[in-house]
PDB file of N, CA and C in Angstrom:
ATOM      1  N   UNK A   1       9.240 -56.296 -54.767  1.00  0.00           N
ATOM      2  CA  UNK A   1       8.826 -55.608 -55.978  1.00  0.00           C
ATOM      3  C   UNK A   1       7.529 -54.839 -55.779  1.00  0.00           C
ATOM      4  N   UNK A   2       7.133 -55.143 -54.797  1.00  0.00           N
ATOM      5  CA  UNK A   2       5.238 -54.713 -54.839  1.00  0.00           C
ATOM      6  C   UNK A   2       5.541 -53.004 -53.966  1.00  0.00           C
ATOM      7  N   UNK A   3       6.933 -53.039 -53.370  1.00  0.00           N
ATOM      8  CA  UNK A   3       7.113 -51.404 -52.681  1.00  0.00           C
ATOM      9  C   UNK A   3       5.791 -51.526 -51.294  1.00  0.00           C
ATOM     10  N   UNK A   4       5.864 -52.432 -50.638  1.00  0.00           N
ATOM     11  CA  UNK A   4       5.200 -51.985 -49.235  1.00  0.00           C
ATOM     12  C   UNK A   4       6.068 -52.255 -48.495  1.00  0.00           C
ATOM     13  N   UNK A   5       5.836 -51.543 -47.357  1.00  0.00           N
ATOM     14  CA  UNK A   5       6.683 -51.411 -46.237  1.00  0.00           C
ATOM     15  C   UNK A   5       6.328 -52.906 -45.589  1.00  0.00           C
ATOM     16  N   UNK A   6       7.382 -53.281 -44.539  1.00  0.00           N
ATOM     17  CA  UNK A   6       7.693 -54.736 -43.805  1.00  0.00           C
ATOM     18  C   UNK A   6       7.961 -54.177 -42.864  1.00  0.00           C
ATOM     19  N   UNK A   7       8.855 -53.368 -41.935  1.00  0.00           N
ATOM     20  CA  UNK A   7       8.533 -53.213 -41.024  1.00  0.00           C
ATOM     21  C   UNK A   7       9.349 -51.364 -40.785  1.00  0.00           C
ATOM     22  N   UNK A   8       9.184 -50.761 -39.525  1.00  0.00           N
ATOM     23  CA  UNK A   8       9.748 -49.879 -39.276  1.00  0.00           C
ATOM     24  C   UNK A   8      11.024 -49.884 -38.051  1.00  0.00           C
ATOM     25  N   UNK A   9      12.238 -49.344 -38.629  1.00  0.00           N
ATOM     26  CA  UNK A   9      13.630 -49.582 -37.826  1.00  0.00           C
ATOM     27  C   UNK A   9      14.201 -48.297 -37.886  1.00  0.00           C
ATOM     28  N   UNK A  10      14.060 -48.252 -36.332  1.00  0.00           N
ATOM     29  CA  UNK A  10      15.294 -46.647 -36.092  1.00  0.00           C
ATOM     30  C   UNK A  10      16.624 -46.848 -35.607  1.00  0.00           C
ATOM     31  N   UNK A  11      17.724 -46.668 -36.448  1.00  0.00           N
ATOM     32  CA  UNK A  11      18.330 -46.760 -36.551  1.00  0.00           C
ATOM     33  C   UNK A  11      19.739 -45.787 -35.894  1.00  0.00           C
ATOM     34  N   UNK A  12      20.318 -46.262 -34.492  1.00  0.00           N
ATOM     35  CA  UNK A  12      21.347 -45.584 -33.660  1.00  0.00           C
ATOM     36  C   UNK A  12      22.710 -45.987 -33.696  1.00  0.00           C
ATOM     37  N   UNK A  13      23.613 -44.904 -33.772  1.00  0.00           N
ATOM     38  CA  UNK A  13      25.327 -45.231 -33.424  1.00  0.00           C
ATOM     39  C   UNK A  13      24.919 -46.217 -31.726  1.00  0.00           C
ATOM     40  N   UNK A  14      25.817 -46.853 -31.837  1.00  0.00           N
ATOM     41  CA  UNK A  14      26.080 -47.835 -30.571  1.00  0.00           C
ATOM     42  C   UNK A  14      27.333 -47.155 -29.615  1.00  0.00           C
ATOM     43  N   UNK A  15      27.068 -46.084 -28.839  1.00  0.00           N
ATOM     44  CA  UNK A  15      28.224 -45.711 -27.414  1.00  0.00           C
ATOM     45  C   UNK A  15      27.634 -46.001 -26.711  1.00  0.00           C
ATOM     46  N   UNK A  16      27.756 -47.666 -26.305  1.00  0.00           N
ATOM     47  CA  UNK A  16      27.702 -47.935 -24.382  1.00  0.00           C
ATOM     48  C   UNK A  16      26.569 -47.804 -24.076  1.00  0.00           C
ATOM     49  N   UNK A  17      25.027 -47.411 -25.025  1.00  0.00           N
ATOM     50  CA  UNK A  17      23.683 -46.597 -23.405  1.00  0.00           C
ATOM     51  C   UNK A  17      23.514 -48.379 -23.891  1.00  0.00           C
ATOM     52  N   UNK A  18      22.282 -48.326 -23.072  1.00  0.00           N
ATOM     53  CA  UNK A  18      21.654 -49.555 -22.465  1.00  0.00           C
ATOM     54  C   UNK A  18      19.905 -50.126 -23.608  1.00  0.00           C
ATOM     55  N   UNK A  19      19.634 -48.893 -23.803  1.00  0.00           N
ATOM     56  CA  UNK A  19      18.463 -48.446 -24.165  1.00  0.00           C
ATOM     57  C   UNK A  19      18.299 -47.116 -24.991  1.00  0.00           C
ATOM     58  N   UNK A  20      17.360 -46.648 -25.714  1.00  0.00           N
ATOM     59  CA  UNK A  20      17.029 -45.728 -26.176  1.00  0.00           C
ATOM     60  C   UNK A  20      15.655 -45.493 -26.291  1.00  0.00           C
ATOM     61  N   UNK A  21      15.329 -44.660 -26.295  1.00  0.00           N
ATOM     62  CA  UNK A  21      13.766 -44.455 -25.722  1.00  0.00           C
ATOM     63  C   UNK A  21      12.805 -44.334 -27.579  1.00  0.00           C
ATOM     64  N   UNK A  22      11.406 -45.570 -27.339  1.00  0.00           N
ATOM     65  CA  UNK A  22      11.538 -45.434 -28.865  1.00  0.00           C
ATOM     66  C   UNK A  22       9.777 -45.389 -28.762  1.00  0.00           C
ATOM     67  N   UNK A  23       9.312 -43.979 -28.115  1.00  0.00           N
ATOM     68  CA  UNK A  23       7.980 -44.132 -28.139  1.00  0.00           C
ATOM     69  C   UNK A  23       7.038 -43.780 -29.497  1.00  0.00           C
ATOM     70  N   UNK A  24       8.092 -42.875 -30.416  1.00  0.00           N
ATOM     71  CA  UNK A  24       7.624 -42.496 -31.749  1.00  0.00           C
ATOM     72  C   UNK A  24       7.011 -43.544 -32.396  1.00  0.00           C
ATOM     73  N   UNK A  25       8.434 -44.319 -32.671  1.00  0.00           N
ATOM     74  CA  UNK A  25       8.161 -45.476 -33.453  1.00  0.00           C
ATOM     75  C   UNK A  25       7.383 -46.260 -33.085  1.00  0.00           C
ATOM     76  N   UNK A  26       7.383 -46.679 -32.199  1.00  0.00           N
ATOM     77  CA  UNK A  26       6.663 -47.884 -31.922  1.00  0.00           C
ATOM     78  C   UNK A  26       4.820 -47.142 -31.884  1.00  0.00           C
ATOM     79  N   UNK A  27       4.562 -46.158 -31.990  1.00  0.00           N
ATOM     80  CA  UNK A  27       3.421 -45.295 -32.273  1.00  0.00           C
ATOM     81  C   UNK A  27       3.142 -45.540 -34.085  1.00  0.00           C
ATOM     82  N   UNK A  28       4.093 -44.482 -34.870  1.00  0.00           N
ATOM     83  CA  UNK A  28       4.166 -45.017 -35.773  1.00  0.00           C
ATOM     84  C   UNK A  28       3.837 -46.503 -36.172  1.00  0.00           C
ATOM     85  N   UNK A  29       4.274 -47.365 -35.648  1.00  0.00           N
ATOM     86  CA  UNK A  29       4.194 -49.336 -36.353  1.00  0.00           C
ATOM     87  C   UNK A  29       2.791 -49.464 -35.702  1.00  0.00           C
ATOM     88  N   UNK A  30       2.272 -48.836 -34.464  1.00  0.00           N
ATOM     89  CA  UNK A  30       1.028 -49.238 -34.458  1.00  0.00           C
ATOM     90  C   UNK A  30       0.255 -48.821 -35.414  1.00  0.00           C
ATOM     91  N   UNK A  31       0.327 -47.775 -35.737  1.00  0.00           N
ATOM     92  CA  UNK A  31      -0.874 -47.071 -36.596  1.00  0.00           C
ATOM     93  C   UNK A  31      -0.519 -47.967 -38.268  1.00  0.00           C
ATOM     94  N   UNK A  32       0.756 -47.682 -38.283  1.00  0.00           N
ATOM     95  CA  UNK A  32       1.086 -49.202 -39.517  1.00  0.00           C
ATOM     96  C   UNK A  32       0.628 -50.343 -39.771  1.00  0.00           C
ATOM     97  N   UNK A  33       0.636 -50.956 -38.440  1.00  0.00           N
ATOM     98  CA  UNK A  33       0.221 -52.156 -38.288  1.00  0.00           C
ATOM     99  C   UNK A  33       1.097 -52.703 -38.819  1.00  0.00           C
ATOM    100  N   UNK A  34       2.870 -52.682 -38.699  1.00  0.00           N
ATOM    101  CA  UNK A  34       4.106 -53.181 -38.552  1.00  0.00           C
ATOM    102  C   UNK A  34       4.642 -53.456 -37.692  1.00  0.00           C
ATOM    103  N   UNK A  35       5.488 -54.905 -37.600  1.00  0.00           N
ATOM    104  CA  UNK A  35       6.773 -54.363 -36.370  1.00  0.00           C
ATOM    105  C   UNK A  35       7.843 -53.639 -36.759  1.00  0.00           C
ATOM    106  N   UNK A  36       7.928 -53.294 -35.395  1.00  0.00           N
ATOM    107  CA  UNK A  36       9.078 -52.124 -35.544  1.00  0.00           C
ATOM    108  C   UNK A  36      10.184 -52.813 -34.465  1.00  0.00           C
ATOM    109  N   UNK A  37      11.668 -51.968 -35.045  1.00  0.00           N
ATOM    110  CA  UNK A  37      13.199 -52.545 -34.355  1.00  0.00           C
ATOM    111  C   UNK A  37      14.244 -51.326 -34.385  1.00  0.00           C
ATOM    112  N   UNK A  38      14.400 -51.859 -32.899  1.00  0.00           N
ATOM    113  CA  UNK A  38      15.738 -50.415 -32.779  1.00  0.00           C
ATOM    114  C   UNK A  38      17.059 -51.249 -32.949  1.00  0.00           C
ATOM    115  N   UNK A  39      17.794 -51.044 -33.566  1.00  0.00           N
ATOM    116  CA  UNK A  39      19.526 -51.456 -33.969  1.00  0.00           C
ATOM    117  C   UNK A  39      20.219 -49.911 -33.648  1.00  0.00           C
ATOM    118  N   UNK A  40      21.157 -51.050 -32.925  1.00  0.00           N
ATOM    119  CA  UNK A  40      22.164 -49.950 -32.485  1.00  0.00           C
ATOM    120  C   UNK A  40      23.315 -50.752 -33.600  1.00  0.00           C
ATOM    121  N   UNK A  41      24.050 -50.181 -34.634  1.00  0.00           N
ATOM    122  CA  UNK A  41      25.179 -50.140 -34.796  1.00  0.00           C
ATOM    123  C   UNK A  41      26.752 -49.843 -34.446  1.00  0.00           C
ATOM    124  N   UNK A  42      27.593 -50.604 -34.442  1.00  0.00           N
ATOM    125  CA  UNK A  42      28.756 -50.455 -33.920  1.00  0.00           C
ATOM    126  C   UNK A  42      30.020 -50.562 -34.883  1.00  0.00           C
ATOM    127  N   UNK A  43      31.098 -49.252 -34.629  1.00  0.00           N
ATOM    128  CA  UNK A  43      31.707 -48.896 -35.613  1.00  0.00           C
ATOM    129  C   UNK A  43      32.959 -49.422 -35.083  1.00  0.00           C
ATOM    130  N   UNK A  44      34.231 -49.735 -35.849  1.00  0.00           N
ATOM    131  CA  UNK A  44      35.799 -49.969 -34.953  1.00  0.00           C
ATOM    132  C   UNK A  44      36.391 -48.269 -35.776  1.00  0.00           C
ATOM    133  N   UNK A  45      37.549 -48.113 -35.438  1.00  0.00           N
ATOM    134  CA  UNK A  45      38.405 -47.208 -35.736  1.00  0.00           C
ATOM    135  C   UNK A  45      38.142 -46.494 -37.080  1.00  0.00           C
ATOM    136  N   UNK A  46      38.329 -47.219 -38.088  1.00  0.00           N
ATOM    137  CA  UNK A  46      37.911 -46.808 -39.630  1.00  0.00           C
ATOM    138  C   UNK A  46      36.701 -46.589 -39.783  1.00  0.00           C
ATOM    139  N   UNK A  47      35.942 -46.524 -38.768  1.00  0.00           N
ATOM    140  CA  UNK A  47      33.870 -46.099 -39.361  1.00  0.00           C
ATOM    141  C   UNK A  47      33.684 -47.094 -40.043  1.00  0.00           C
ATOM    142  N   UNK A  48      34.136 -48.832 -39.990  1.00  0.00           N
ATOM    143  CA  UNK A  48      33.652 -49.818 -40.389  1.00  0.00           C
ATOM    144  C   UNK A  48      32.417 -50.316 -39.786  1.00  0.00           C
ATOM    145  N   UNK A  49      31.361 -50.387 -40.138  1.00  0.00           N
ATOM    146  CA  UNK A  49      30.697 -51.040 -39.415  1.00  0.00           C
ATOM    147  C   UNK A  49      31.102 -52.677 -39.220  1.00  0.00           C
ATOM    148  N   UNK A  50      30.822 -52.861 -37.265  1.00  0.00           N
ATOM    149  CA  UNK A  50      31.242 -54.060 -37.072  1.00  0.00           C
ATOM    150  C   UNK A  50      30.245 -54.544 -36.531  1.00  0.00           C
ATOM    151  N   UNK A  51      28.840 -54.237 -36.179  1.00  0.00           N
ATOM    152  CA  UNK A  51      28.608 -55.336 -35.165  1.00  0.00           C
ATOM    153  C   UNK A  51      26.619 -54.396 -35.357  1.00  0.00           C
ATOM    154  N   UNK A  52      25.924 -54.783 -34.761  1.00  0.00           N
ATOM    155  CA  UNK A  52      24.414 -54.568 -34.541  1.00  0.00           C
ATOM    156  C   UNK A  52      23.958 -55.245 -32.717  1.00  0.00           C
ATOM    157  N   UNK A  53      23.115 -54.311 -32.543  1.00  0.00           N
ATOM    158  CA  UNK A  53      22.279 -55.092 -31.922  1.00  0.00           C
ATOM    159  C   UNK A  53      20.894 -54.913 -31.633  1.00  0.00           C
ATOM    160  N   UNK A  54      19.896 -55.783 -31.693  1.00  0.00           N
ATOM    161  CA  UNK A  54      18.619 -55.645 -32.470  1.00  0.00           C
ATOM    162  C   UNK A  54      17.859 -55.686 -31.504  1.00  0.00           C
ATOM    163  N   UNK A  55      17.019 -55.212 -31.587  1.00  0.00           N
ATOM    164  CA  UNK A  55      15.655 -55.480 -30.766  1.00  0.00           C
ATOM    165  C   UNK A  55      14.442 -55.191 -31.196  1.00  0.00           C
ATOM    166  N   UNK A  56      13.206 -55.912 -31.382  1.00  0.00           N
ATOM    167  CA  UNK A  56      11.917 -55.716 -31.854  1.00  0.00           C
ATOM    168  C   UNK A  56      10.901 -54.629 -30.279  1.00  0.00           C
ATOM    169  N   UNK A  57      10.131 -54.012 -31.138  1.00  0.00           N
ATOM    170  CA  UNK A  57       9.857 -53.269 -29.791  1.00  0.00           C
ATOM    171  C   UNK A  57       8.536 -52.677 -30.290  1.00  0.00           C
ATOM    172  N   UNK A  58       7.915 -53.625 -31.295  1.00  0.00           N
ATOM    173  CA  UNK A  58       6.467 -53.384 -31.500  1.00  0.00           C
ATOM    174  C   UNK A  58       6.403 -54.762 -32.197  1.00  0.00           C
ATOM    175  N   UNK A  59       5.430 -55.885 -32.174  1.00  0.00           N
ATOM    176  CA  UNK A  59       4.495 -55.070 -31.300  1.00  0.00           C
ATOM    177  C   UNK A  59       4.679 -55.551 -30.176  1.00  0.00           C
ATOM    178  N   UNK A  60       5.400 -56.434 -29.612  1.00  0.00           N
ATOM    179  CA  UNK A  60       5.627 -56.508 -28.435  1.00  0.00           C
ATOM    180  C   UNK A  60       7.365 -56.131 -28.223  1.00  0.00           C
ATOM    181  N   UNK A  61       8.254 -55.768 -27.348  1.00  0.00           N
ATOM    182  CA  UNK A  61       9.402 -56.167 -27.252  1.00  0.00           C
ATOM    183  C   UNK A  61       9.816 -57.123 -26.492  1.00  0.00           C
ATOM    184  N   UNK A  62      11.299 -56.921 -27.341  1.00  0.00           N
ATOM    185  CA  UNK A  62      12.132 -58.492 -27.226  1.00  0.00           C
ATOM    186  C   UNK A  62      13.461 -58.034 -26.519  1.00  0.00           C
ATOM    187  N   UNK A  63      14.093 -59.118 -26.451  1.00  0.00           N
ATOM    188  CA  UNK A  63      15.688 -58.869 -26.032  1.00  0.00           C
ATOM    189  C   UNK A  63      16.136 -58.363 -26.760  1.00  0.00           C
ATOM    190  N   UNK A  64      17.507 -58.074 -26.896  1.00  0.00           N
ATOM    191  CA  UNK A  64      18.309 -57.364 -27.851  1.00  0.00           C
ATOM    192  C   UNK A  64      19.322 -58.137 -28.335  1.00  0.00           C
ATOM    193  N   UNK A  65      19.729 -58.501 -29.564  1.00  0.00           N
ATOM    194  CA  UNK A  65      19.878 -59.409 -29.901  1.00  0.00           C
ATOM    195  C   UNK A  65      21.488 -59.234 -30.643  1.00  0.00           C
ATOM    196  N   UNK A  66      22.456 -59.974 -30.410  1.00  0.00           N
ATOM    197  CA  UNK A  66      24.000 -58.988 -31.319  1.00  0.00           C
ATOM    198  C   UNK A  66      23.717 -59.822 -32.615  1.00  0.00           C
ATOM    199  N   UNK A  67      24.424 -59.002 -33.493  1.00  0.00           N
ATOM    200  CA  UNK A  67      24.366 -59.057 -34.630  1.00  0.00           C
ATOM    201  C   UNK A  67      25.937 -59.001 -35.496  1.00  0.00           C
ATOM    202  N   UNK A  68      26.344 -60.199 -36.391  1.00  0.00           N
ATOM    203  CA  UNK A  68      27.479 -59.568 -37.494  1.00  0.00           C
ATOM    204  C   UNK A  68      26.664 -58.667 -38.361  1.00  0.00           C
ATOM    205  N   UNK A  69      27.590 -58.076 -38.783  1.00  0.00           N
ATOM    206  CA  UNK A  69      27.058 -57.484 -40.229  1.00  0.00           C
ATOM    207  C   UNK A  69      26.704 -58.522 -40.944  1.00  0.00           C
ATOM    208  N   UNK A  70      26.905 -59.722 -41.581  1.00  0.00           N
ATOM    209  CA  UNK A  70      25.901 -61.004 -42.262  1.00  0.00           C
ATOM    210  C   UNK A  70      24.933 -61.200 -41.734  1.00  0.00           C
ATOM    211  N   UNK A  71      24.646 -61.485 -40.297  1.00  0.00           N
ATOM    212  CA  UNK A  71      23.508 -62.092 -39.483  1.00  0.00           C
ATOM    213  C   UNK A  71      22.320 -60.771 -39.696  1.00  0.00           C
ATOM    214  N   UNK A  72      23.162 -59.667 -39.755  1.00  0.00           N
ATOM    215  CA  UNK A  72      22.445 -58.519 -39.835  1.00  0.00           C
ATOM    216  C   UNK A  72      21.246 -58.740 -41.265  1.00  0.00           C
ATOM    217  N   UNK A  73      22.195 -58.661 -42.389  1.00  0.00           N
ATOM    218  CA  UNK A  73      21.740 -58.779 -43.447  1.00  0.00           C
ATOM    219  C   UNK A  73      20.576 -59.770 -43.375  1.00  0.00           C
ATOM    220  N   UNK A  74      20.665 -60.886 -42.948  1.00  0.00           N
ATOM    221  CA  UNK A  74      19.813 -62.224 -43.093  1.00  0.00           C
ATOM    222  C   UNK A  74      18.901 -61.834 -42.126  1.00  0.00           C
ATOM    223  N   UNK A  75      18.815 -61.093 -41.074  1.00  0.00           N
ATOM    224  CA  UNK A  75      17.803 -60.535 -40.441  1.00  0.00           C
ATOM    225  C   UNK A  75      16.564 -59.746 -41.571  1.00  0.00           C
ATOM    226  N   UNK A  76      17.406 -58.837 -42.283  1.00  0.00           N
ATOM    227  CA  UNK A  76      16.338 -58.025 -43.112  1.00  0.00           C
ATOM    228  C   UNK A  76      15.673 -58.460 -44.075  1.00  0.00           C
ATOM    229  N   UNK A  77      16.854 -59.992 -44.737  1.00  0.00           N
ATOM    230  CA  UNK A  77      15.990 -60.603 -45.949  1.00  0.00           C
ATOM    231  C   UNK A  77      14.830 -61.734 -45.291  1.00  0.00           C
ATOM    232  N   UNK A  78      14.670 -61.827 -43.718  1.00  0.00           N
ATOM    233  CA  UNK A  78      14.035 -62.514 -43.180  1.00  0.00           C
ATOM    234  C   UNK A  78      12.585 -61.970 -43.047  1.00  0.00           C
ATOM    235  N   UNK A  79      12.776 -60.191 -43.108  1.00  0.00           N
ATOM    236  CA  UNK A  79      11.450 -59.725 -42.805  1.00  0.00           C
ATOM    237  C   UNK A  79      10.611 -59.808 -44.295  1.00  0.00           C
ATOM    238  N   UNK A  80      11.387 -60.630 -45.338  1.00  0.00           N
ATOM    239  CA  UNK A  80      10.449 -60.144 -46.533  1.00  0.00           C
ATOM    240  C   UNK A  80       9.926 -61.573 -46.554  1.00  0.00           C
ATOM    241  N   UNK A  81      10.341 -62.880 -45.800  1.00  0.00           N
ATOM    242  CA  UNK A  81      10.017 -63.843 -45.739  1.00  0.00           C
ATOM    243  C   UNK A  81       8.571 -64.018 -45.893  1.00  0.00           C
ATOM    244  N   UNK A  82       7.876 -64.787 -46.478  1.00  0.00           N
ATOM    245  CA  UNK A  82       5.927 -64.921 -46.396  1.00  0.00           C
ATOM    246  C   UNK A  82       5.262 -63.544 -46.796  1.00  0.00           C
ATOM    247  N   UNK A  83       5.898 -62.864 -47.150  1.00  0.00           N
ATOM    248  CA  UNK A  83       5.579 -61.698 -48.141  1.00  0.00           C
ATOM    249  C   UNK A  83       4.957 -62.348 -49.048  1.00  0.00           C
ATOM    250  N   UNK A  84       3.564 -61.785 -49.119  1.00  0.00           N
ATOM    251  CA  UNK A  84       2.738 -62.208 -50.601  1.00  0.00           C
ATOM    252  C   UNK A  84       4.137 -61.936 -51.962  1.00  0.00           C
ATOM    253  N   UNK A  85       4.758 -60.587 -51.932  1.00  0.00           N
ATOM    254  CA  UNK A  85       5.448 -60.705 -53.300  1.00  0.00           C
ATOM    255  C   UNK A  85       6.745 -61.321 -53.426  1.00  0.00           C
ATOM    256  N   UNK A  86       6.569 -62.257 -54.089  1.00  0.00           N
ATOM    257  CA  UNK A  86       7.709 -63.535 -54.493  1.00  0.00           C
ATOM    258  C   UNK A  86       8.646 -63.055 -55.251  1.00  0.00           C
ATOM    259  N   UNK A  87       8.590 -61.561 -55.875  1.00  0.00           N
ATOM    260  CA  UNK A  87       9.382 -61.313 -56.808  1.00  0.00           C
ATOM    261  C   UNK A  87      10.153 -60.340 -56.966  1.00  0.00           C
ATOM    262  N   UNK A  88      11.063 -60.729 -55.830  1.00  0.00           N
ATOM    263  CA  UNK A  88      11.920 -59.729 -55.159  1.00  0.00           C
ATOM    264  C   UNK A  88      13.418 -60.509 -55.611  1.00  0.00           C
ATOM    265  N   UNK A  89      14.641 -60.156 -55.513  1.00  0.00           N
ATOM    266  CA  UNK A  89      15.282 -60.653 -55.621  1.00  0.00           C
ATOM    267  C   UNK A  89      16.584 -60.895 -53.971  1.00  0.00           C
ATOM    268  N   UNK A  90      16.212 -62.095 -53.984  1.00  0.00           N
ATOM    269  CA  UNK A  90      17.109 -62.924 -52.638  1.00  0.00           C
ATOM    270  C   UNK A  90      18.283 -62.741 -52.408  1.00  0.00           C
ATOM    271  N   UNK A  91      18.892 -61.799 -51.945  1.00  0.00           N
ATOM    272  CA  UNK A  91      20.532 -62.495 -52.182  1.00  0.00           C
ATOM    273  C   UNK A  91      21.111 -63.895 -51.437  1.00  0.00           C
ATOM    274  N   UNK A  92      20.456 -63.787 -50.414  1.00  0.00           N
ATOM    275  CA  UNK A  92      20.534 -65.634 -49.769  1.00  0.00           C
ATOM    276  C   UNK A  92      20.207 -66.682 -50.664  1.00  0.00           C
ATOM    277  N   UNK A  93      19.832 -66.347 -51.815  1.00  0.00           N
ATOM    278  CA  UNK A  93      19.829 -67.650 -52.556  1.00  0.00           C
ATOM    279  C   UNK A  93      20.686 -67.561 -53.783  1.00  0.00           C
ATOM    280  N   UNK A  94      22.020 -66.851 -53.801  1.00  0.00           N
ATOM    281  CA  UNK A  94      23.386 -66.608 -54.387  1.00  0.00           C
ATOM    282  C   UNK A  94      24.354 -67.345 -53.926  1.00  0.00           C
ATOM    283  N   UNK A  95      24.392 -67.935 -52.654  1.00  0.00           N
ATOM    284  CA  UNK A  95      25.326 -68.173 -51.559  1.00  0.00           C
ATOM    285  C   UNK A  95      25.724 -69.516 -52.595  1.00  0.00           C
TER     286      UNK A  95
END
């Protein structure tokens, strides 16, 4: 509810590379003083999204991590976790 940013994520279609080069961002989250995460998304036949895979890459990087689309979700409601503002609404606590 309070509208500040949590972190910064650039966001790529997933064909096969290995890596993507993410010197912007991770420039950007410094001067933020955020972490920042590259997700590659992955589509099947119908442009469903099926799959993520994550990686933190400020301020330090990490592995890359696969993702469902749920695990995905619970990733993002994770970054609002210990957020001073409490008064957001959870969907993990619908389940």
């Amino acid at each position: 509810m309070c509208k500040q940013p949590l972190a910064l994520i650039e966001l790529a279609q997933d064909v096969g590379q290995t890596s993507k080069a993410t010197t912007i961002i991770r420039r950007l989250a410094r001067l933020a003083n955020l972490p920042a995460f590259l997700v590659f998304y992955s589509k099947d036949g119908s442009d469903t999204i099926i799959g993520f895979r994550v990686q933190q890459v400020m301020p330090e990087c990490g592995k890359q991590q696969s993702m469902t689309p749920g695990e995905y979700v619970e990733f993002l409601c994770a970054l609002r976790d210990g957020h001073p503002c409490t008064q957001w609404n959870n969907p993990r606590s619908k389940k």
